[in-house]
PDB file of N, CA and C in Angstrom:
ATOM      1  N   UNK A   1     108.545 102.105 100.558  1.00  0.00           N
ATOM      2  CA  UNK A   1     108.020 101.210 101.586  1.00  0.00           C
ATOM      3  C   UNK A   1     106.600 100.815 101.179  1.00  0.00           C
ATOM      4  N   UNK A   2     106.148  99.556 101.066  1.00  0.00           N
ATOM      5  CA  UNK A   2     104.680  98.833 100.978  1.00  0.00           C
ATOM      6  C   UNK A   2     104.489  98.601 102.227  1.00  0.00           C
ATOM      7  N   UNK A   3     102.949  98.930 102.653  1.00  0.00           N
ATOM      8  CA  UNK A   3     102.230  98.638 103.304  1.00  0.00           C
ATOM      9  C   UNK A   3     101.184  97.472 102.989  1.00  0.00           C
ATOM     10  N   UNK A   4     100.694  96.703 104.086  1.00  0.00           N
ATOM     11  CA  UNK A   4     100.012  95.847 103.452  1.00  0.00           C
ATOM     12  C   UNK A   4      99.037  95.497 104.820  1.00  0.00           C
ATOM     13  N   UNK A   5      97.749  94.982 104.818  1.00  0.00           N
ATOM     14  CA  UNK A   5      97.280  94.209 105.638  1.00  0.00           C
ATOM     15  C   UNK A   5      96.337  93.538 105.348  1.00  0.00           C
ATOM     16  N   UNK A   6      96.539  92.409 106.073  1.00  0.00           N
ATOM     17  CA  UNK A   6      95.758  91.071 106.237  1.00  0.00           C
ATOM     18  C   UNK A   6      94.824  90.632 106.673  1.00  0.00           C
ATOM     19  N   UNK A   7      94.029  89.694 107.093  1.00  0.00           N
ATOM     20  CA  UNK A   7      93.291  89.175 107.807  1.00  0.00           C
ATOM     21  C   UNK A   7      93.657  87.982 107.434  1.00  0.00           C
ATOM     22  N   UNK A   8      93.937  86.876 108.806  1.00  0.00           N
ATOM     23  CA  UNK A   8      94.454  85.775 108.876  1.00  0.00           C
ATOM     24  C   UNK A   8      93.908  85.212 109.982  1.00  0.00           C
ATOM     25  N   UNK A   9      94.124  83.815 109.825  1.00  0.00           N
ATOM     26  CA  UNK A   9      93.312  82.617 110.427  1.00  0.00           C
ATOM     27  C   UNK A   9      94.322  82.155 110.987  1.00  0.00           C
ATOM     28  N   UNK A  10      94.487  81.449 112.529  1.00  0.00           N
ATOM     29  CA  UNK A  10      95.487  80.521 112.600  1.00  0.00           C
ATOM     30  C   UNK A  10      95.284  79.172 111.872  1.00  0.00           C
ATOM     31  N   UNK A  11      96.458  78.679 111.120  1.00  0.00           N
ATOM     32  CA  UNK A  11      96.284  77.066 110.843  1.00  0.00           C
ATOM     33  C   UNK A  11      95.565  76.260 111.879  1.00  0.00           C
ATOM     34  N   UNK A  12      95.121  75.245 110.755  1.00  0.00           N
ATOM     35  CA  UNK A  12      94.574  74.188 112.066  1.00  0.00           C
ATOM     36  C   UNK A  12      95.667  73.396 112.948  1.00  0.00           C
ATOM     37  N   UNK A  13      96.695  73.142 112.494  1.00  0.00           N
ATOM     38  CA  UNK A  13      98.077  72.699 113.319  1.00  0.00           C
ATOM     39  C   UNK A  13      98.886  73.421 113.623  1.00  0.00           C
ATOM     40  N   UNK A  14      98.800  75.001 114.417  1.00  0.00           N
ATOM     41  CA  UNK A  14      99.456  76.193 114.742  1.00  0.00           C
ATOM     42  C   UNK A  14      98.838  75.483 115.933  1.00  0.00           C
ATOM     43  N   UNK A  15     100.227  76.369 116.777  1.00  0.00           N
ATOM     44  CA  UNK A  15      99.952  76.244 118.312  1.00  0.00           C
ATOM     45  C   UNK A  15      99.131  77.782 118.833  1.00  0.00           C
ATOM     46  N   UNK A  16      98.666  78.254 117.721  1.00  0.00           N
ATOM     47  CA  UNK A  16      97.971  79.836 117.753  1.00  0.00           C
ATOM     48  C   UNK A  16      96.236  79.071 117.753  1.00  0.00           C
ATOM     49  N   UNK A  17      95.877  78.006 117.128  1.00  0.00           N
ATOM     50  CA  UNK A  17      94.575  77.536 117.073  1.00  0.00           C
ATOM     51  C   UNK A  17      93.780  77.563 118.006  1.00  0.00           C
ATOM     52  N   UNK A  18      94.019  77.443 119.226  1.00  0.00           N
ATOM     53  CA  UNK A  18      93.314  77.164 120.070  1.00  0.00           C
ATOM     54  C   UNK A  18      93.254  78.609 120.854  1.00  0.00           C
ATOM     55  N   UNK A  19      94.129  79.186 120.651  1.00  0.00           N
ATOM     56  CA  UNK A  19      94.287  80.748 121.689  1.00  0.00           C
ATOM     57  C   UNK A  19      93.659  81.305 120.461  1.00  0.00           C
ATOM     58  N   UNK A  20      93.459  82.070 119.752  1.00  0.00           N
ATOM     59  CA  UNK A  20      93.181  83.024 118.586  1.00  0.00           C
ATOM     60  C   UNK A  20      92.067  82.488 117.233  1.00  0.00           C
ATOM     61  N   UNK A  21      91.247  83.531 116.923  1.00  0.00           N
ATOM     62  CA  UNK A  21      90.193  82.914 115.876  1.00  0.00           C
ATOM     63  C   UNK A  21      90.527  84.009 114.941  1.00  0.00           C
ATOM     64  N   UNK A  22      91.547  85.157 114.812  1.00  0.00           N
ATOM     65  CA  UNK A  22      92.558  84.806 113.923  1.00  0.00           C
ATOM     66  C   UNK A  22      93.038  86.441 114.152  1.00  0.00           C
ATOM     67  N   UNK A  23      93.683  87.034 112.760  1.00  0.00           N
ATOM     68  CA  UNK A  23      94.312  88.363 113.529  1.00  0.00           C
ATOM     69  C   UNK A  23      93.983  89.337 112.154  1.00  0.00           C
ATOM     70  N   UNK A  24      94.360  90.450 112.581  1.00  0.00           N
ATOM     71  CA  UNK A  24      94.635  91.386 111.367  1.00  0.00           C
ATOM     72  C   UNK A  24      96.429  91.857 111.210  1.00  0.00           C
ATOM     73  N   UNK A  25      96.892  91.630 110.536  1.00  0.00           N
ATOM     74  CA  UNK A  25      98.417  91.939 110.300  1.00  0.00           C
ATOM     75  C   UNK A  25      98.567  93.366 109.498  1.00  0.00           C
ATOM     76  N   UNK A  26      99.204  94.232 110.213  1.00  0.00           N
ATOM     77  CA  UNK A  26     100.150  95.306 109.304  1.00  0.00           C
ATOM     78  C   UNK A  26     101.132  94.859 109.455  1.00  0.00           C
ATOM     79  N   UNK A  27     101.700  95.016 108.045  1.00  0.00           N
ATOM     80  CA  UNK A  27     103.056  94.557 107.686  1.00  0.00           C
ATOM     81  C   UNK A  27     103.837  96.160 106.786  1.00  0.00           C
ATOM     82  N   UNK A  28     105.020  96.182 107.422  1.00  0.00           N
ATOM     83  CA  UNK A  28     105.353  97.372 106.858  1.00  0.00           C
ATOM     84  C   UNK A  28     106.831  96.450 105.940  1.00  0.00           C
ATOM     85  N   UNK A  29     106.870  96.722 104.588  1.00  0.00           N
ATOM     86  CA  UNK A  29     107.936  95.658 104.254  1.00  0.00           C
ATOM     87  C   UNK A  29     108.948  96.948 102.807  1.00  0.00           C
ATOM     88  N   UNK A  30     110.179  96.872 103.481  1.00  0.00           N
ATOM     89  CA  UNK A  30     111.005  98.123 102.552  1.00  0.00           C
ATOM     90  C   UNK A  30     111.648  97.629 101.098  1.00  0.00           C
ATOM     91  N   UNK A  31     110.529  97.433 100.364  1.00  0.00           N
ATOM     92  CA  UNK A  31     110.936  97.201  99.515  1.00  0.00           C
ATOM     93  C   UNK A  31     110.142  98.023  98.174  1.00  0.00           C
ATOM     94  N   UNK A  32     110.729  98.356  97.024  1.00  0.00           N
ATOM     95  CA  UNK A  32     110.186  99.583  96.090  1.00  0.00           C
ATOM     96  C   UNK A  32     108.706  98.669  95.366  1.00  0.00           C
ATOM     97  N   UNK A  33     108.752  97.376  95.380  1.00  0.00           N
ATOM     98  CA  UNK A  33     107.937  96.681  94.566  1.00  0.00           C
ATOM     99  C   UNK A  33     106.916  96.086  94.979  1.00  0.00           C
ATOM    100  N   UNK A  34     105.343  96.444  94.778  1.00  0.00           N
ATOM    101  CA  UNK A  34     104.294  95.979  95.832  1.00  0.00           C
ATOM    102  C   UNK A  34     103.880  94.432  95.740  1.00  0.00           C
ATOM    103  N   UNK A  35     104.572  93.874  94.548  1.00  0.00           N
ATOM    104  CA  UNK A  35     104.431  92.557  94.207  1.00  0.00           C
ATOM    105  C   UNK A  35     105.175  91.763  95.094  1.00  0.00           C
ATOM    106  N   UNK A  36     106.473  92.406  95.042  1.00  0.00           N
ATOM    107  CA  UNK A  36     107.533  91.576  96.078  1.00  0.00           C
ATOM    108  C   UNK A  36     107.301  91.555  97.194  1.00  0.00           C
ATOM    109  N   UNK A  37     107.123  92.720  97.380  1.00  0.00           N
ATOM    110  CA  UNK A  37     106.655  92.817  99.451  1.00  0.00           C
ATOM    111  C   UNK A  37     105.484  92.064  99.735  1.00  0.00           C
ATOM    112  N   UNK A  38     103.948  92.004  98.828  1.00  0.00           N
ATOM    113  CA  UNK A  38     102.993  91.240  98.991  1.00  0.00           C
ATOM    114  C   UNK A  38     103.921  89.538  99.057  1.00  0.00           C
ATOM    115  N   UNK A  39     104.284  88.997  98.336  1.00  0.00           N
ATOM    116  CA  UNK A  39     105.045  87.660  98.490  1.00  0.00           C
ATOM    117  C   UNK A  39     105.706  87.447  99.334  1.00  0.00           C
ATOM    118  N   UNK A  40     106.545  88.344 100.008  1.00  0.00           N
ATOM    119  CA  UNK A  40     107.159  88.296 101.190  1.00  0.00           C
ATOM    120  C   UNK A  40     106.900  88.068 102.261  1.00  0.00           C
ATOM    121  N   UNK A  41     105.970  88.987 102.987  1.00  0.00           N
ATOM    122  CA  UNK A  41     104.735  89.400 103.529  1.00  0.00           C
ATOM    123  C   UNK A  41     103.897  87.563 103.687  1.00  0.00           C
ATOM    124  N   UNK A  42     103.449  87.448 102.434  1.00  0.00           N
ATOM    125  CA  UNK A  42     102.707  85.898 102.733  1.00  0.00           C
ATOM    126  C   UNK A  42     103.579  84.654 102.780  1.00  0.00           C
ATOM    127  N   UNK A  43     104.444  85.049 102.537  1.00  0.00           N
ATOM    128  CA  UNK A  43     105.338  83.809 102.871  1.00  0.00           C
ATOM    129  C   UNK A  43     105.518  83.818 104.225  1.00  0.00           C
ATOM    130  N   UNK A  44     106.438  85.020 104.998  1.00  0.00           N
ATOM    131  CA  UNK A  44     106.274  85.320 106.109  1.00  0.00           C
ATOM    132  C   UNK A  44     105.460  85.167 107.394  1.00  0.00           C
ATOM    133  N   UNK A  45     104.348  85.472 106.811  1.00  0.00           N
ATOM    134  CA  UNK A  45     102.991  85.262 107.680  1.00  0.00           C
ATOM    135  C   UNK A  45     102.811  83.367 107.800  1.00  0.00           C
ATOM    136  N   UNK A  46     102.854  82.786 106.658  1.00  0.00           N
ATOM    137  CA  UNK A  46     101.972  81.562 106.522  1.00  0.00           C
ATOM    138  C   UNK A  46     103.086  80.986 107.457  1.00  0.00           C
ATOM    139  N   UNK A  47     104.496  80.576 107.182  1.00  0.00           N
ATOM    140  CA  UNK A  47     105.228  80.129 107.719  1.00  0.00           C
ATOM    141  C   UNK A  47     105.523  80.268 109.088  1.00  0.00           C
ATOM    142  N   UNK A  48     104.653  81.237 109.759  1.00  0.00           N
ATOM    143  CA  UNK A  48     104.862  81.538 111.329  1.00  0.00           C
ATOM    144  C   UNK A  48     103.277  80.682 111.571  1.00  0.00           C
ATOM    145  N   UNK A  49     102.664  79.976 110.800  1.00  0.00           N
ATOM    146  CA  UNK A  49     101.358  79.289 111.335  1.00  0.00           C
ATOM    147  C   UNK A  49     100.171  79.793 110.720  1.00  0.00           C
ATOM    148  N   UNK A  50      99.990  80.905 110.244  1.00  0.00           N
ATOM    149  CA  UNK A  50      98.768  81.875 109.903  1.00  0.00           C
ATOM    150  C   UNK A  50      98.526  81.392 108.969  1.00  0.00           C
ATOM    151  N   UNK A  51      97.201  81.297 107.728  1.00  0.00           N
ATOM    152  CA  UNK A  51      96.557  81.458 107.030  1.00  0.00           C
ATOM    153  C   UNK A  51      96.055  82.794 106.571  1.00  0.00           C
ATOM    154  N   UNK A  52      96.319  83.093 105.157  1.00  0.00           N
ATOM    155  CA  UNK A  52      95.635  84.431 105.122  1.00  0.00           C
ATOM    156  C   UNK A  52      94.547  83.806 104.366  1.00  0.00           C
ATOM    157  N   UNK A  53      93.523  84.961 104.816  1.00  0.00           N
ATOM    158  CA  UNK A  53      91.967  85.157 104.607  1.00  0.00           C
ATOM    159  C   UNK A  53      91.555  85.878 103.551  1.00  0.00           C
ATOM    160  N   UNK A  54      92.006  87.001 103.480  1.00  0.00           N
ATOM    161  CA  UNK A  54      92.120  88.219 102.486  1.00  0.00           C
ATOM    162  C   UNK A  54      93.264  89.402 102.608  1.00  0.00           C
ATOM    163  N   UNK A  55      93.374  89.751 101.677  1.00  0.00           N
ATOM    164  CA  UNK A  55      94.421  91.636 101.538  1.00  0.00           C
ATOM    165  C   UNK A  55      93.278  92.220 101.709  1.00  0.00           C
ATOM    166  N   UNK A  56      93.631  93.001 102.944  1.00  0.00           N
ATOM    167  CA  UNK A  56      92.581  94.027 102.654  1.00  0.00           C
ATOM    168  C   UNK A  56      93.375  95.944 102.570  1.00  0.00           C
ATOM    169  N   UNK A  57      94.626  95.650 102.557  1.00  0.00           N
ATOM    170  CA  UNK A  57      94.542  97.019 102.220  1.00  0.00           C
ATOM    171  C   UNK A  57      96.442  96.808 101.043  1.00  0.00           C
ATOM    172  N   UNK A  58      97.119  97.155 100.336  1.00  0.00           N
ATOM    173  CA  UNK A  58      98.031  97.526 100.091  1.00  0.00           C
ATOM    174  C   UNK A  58      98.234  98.834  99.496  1.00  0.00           C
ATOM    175  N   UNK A  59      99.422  99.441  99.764  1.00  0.00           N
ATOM    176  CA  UNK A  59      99.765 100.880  99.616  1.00  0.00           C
ATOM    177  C   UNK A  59     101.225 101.285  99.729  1.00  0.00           C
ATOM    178  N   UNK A  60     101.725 102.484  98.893  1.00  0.00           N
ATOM    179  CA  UNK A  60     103.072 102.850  98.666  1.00  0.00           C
ATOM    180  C   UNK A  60     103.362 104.178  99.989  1.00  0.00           C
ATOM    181  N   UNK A  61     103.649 103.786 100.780  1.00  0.00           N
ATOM    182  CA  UNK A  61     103.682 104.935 102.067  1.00  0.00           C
ATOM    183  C   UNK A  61     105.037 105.567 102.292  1.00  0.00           C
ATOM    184  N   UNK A  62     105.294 106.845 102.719  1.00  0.00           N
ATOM    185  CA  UNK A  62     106.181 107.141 103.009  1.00  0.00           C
ATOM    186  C   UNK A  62     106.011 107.874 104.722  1.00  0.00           C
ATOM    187  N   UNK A  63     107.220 108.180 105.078  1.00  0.00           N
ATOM    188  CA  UNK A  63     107.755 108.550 106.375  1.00  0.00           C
ATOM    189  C   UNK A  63     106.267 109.309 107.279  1.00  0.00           C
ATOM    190  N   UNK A  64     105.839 110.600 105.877  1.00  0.00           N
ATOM    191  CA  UNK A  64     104.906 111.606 106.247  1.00  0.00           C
ATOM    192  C   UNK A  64     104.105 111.164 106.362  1.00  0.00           C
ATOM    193  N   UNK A  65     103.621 110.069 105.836  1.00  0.00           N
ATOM    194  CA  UNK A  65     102.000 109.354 106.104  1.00  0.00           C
ATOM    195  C   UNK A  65     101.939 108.978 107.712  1.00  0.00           C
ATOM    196  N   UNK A  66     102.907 109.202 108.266  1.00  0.00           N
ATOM    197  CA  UNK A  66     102.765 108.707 109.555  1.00  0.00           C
ATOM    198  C   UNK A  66     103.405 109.973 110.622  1.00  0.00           C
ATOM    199  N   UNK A  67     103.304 111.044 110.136  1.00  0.00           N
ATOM    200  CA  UNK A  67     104.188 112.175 110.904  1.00  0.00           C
ATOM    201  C   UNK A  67     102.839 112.340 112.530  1.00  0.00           C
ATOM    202  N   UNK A  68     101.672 111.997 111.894  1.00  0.00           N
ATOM    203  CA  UNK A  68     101.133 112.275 113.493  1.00  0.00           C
ATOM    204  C   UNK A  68     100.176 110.844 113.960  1.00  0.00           C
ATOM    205  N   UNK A  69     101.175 109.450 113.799  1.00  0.00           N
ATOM    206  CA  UNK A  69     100.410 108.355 113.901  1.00  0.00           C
ATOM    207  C   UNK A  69     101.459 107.561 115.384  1.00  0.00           C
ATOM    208  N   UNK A  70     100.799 106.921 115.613  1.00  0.00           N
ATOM    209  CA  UNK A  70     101.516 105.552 116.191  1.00  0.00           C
ATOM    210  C   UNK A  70     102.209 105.142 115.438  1.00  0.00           C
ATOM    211  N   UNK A  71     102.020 104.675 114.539  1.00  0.00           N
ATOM    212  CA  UNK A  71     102.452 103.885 113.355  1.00  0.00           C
ATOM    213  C   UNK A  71     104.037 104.032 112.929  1.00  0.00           C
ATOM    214  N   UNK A  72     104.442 105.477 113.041  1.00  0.00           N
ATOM    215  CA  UNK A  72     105.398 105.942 112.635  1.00  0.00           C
ATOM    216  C   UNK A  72     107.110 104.692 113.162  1.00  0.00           C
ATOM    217  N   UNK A  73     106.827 104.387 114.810  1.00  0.00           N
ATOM    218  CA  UNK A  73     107.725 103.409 114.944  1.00  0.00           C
ATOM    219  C   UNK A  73     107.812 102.216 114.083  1.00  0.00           C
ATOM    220  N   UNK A  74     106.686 101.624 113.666  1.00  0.00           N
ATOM    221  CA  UNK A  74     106.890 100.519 112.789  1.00  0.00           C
ATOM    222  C   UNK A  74     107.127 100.618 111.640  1.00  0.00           C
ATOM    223  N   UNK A  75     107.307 101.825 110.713  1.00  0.00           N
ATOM    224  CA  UNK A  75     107.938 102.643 109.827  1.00  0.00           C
ATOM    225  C   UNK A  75     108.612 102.169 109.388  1.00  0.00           C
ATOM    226  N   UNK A  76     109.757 103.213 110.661  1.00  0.00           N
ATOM    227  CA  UNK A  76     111.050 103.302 110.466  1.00  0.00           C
ATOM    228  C   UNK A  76     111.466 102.276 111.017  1.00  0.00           C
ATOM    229  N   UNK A  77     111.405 100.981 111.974  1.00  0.00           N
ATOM    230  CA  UNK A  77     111.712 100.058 112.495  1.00  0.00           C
ATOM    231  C   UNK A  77     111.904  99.107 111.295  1.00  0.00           C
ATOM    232  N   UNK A  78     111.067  99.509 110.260  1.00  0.00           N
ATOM    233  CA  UNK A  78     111.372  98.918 108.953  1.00  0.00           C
ATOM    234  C   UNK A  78     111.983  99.214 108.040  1.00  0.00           C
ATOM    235  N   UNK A  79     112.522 100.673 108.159  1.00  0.00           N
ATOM    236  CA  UNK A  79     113.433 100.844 107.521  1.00  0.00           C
ATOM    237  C   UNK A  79     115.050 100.604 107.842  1.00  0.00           C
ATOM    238  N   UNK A  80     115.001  99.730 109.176  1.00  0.00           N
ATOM    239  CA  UNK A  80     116.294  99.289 109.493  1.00  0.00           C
ATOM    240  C   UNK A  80     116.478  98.243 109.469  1.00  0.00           C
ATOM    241  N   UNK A  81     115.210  97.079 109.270  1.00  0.00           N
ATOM    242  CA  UNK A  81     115.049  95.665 109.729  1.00  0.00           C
ATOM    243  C   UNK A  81     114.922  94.882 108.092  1.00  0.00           C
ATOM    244  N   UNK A  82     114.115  95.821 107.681  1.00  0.00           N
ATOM    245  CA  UNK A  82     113.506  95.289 106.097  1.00  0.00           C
ATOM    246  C   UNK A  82     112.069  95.256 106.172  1.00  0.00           C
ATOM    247  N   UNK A  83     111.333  94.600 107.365  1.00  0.00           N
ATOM    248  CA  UNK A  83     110.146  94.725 107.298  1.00  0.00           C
ATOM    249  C   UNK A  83     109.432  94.304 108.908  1.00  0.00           C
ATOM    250  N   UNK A  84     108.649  94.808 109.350  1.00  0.00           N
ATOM    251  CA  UNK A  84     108.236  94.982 110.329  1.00  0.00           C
ATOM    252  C   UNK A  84     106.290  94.103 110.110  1.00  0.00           C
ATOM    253  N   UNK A  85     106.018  93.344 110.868  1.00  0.00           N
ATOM    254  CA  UNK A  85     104.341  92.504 111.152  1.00  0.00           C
ATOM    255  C   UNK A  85     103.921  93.471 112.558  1.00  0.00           C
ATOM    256  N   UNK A  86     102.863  93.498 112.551  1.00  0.00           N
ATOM    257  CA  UNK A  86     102.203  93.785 113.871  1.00  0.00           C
ATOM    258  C   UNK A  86     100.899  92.647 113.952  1.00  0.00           C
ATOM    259  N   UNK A  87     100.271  91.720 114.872  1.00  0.00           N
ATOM    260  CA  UNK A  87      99.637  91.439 114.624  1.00  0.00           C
ATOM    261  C   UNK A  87      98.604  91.552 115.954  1.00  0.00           C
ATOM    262  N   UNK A  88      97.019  91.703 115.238  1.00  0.00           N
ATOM    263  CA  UNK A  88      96.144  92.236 115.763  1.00  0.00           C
ATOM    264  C   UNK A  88      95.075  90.937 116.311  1.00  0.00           C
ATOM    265  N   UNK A  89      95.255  90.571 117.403  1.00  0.00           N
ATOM    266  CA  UNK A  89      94.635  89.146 117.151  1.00  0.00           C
ATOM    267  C   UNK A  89      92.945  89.145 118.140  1.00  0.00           C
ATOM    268  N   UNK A  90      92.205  88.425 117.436  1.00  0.00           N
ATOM    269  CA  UNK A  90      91.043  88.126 118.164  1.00  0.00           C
ATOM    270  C   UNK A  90      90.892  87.007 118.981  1.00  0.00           C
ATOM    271  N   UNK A  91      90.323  86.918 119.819  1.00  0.00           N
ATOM    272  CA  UNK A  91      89.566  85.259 120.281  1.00  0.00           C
ATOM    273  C   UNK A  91      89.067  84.477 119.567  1.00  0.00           C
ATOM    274  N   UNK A  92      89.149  83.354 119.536  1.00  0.00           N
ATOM    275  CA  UNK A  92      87.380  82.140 119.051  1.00  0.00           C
ATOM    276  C   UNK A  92      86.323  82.470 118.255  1.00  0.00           C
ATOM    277  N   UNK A  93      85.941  83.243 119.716  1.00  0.00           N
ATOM    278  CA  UNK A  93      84.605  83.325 119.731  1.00  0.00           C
ATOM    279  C   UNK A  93      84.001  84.619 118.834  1.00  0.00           C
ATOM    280  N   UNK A  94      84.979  85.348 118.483  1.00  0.00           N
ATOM    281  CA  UNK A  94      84.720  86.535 117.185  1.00  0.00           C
ATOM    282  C   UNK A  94      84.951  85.984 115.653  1.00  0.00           C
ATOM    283  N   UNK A  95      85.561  84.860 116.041  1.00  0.00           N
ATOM    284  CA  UNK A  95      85.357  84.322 114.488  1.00  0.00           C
ATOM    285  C   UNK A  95      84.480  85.114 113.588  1.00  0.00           C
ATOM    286  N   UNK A  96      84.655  85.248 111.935  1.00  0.00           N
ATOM    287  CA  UNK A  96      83.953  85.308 111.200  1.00  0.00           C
ATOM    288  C   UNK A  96      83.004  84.239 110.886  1.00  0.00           C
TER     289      UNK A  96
END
């Protein structure tokens, strides 16, 4: 499983533009290859409206990395789905 997260902007022609000045995404995506899941992952993201900004974290995680987290549902929710987004969104007015 790759882990990955983002920082993303809504597009300027997203119906997210005007509500959000942009988000942080964990993306949990089940796949063995951090290249593939990163491509996935941004395809994914851009095509729902987002812009990414930067990667700011990728990583090879397993089950235990999350034995005493929140996190742990979006895991395994990905290990049934293929890949699981969470997104963390700000206002406007926190813009960078």
């Amino acid at each position: 499983m790759i882990y990955l997260q983002f920082e993303v902007e809504p597009k300027y022609d997203s119906d997210e533009n005007a509500q959000y000045g942009g988000a942080y995404v964990n993306c949990w995506i089940n796949q063995a290859m951090p290249k593939s899941a990163e491509e996935q992952a941004r395809l994914d993201i851009e095509s729902h409206g987002w812009a990414i900004r930067t990667l700011e974290e990728k990583s090879l995680v397993a089950r235990e990395d999350y034995a005493e987290s929140d996190n742990l549902e979006y895991y395994e929710q990905a290990l049934i789905d293929g890949e699981v987004y969470v997104f963390h969104t700000f206002p406007p007015e926190i813009c960078h």
